[in-house]
Every structure is written in structure tokens, then in C-alpha cells.
C-alpha atoms as a PDB file:
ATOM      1  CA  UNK A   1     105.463 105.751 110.029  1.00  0.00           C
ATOM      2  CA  UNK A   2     101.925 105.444 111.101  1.00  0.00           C
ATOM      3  CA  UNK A   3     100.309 104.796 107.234  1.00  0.00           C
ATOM      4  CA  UNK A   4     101.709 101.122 106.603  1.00  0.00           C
ATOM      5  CA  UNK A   5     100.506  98.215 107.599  1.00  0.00           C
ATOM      6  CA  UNK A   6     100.207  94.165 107.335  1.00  0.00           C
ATOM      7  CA  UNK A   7      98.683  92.095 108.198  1.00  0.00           C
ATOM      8  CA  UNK A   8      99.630  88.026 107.497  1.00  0.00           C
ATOM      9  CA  UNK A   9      98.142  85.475 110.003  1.00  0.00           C
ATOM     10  CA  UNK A  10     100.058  82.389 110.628  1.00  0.00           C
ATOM     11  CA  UNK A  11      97.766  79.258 109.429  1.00  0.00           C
ATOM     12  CA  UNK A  12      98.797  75.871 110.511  1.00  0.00           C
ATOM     13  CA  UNK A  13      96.980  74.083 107.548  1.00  0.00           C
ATOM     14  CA  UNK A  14      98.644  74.349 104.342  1.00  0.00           C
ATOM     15  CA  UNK A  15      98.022  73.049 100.905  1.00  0.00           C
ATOM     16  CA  UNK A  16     100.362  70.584  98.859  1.00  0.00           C
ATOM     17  CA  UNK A  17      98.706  71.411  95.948  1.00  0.00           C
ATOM     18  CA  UNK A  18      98.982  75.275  96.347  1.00  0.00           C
ATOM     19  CA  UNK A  19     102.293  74.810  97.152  1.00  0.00           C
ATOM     20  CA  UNK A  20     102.956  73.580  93.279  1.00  0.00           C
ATOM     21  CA  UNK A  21     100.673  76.001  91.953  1.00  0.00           C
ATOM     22  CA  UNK A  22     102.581  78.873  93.235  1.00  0.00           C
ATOM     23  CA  UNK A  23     106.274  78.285  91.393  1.00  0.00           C
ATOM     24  CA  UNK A  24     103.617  78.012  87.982  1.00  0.00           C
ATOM     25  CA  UNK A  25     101.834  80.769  89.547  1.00  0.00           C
ATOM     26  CA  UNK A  26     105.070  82.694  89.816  1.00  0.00           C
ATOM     27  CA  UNK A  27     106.056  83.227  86.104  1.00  0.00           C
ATOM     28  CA  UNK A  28     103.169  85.489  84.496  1.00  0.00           C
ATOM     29  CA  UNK A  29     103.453  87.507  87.607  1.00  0.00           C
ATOM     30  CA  UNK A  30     106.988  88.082  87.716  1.00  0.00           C
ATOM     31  CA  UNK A  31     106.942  89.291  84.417  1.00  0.00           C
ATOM     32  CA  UNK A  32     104.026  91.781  84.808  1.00  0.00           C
ATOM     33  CA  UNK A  33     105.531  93.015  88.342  1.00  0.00           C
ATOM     34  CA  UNK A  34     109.113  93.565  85.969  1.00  0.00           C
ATOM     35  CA  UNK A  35     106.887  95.599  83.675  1.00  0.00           C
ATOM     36  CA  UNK A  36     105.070  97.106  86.291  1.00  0.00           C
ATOM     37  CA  UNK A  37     108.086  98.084  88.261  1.00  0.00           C
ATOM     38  CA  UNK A  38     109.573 100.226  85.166  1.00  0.00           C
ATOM     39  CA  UNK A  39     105.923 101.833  84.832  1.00  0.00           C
ATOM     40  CA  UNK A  40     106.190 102.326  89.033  1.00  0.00           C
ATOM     41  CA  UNK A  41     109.833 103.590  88.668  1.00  0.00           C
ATOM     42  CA  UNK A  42     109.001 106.423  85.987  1.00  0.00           C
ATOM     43  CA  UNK A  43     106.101 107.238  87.842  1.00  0.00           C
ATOM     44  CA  UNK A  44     108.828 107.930  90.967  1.00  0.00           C
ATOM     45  CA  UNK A  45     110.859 109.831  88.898  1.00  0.00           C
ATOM     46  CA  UNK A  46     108.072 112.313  87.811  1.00  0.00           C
ATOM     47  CA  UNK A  47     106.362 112.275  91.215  1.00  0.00           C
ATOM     48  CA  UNK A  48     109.796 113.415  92.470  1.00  0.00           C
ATOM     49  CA  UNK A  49     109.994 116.225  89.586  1.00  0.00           C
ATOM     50  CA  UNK A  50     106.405 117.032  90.424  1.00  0.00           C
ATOM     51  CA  UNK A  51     106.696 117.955  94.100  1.00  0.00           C
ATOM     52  CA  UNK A  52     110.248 119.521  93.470  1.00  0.00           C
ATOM     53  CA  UNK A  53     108.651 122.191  90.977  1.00  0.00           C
ATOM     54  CA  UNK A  54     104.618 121.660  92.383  1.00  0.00           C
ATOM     55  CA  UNK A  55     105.061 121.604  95.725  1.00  0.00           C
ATOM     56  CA  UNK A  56     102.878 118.401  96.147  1.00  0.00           C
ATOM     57  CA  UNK A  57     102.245 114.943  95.306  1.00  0.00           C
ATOM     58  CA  UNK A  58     100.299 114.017  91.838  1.00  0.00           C
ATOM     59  CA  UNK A  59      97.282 111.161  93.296  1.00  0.00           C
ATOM     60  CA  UNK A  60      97.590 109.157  89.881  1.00  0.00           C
ATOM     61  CA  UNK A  61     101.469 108.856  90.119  1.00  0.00           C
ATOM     62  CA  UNK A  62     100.823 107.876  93.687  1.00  0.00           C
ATOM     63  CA  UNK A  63      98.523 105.471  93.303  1.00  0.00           C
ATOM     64  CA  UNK A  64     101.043 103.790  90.817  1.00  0.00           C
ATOM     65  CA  UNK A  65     103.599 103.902  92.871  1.00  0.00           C
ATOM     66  CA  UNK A  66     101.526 102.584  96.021  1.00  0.00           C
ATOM     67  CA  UNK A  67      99.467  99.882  93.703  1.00  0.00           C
ATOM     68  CA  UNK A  68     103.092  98.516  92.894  1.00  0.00           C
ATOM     69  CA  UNK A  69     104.730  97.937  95.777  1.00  0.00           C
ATOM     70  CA  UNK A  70     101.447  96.536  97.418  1.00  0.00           C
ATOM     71  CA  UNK A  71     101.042  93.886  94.667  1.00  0.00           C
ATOM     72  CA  UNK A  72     105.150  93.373  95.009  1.00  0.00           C
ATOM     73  CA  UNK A  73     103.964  92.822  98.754  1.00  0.00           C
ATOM     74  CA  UNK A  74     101.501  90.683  98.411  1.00  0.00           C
ATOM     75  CA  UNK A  75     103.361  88.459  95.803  1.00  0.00           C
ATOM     76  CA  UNK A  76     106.274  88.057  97.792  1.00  0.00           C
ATOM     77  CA  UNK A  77     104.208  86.990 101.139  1.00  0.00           C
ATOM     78  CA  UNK A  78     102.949  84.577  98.706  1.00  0.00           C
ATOM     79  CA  UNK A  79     105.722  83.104  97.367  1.00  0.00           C
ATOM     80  CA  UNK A  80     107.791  82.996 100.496  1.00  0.00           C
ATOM     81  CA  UNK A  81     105.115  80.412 101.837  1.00  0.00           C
ATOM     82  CA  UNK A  82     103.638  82.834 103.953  1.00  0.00           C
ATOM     83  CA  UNK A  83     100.314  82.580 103.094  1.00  0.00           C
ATOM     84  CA  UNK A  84      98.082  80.482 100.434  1.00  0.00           C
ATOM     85  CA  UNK A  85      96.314  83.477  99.411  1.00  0.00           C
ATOM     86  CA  UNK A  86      96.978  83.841  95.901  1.00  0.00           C
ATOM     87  CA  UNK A  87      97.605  87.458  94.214  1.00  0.00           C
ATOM     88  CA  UNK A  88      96.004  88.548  91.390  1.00  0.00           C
ATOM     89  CA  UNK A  89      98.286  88.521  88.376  1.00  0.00           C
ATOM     90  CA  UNK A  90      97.502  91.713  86.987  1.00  0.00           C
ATOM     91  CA  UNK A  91      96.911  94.331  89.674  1.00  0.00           C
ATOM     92  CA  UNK A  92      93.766  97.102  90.311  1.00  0.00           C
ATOM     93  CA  UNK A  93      94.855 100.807  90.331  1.00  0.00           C
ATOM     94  CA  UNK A  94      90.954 101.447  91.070  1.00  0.00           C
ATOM     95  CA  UNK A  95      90.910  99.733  94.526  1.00  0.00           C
ATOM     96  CA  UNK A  96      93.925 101.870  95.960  1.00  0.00           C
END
């Protein structure tokens, strides 16, 4: 699959504080991705009905879809201590 790709650089330096931030950090945005995920999973679901009767993909169920598992990307490279780069809470369906 040529379309996906990360990119995470390792950084020696890391910050104590960020590293407390992130477990506060972590609760709003666990419970929008939850929310997020059952607006991303319906979206699926039609997209799948969509090119079954269509023939092709709808772009705003697509960019759903691809918004979601981006920000679920990007969170979980935070949290995992991979980078100090904090997500945005609420993602942006316009930048996709």
C-alpha cells in the first residue's frame, strides 16, 4: 500500500512535565475518539453500502473515516510515549 505513511522521529529529550500532562490529557480525548469512532464506524457501514450499489467511494464518508483513524493515530503515538507532540482533542475534517 503505497498511500500510508508516518512519520515519528525518535527525540532523546523528553519532558517530565508532558509526561503528566498526557494521562490528564488522555481523558477528554478518549471520550471524543469513543464518540468519534461510532460516527467513523457508521460512516464505514454506509461507505460500504455506497460503493456496493454506487460503484464508488462517497469523499465526505471518506474523509470521516480517514480523519478518524489519523487522530486515533496520532493519539496513540502520543500516549505510548512516542512523541511529546500533543493531539488536538477535537479533530479537523477540513484539513484531510
Amino acid at each position: 500500500m503505497n498511500t500510508v505513511a508516518t512519520q515519528i522521529k525518535y527525540l532523546p529529550k523528553a519532558s517530565r512535565l508532558e509526561l503528566i500532562v498526557r494521562f490528564i490529557w488522555a481523558i477528554p480525548t478518549v471520550i471524543v475518539l469513543f464518540v468519534f469512532g461510532i460516527v467513523a464506524a457508521a460512516c464505514f457501514v454506509f461507505q460500504w453500502f455506497h460503493i456496493l450499489f454506487a460503484g464508488r467511494r462517497n469523499k465526505t464518508l471518506h474523509a470521516v473515516v480517514k480523519t478518524f483513524i489519523i487522530q486515533r493515530y496520532r493519539f496513540t503515538a502520543y500516549f505510548m510515549l512516542l512523541t511529546d507532540e500533543r493531539p488536538p482533542i477535537v479533530p479537523d475534517l477540513e484539513k484531510v
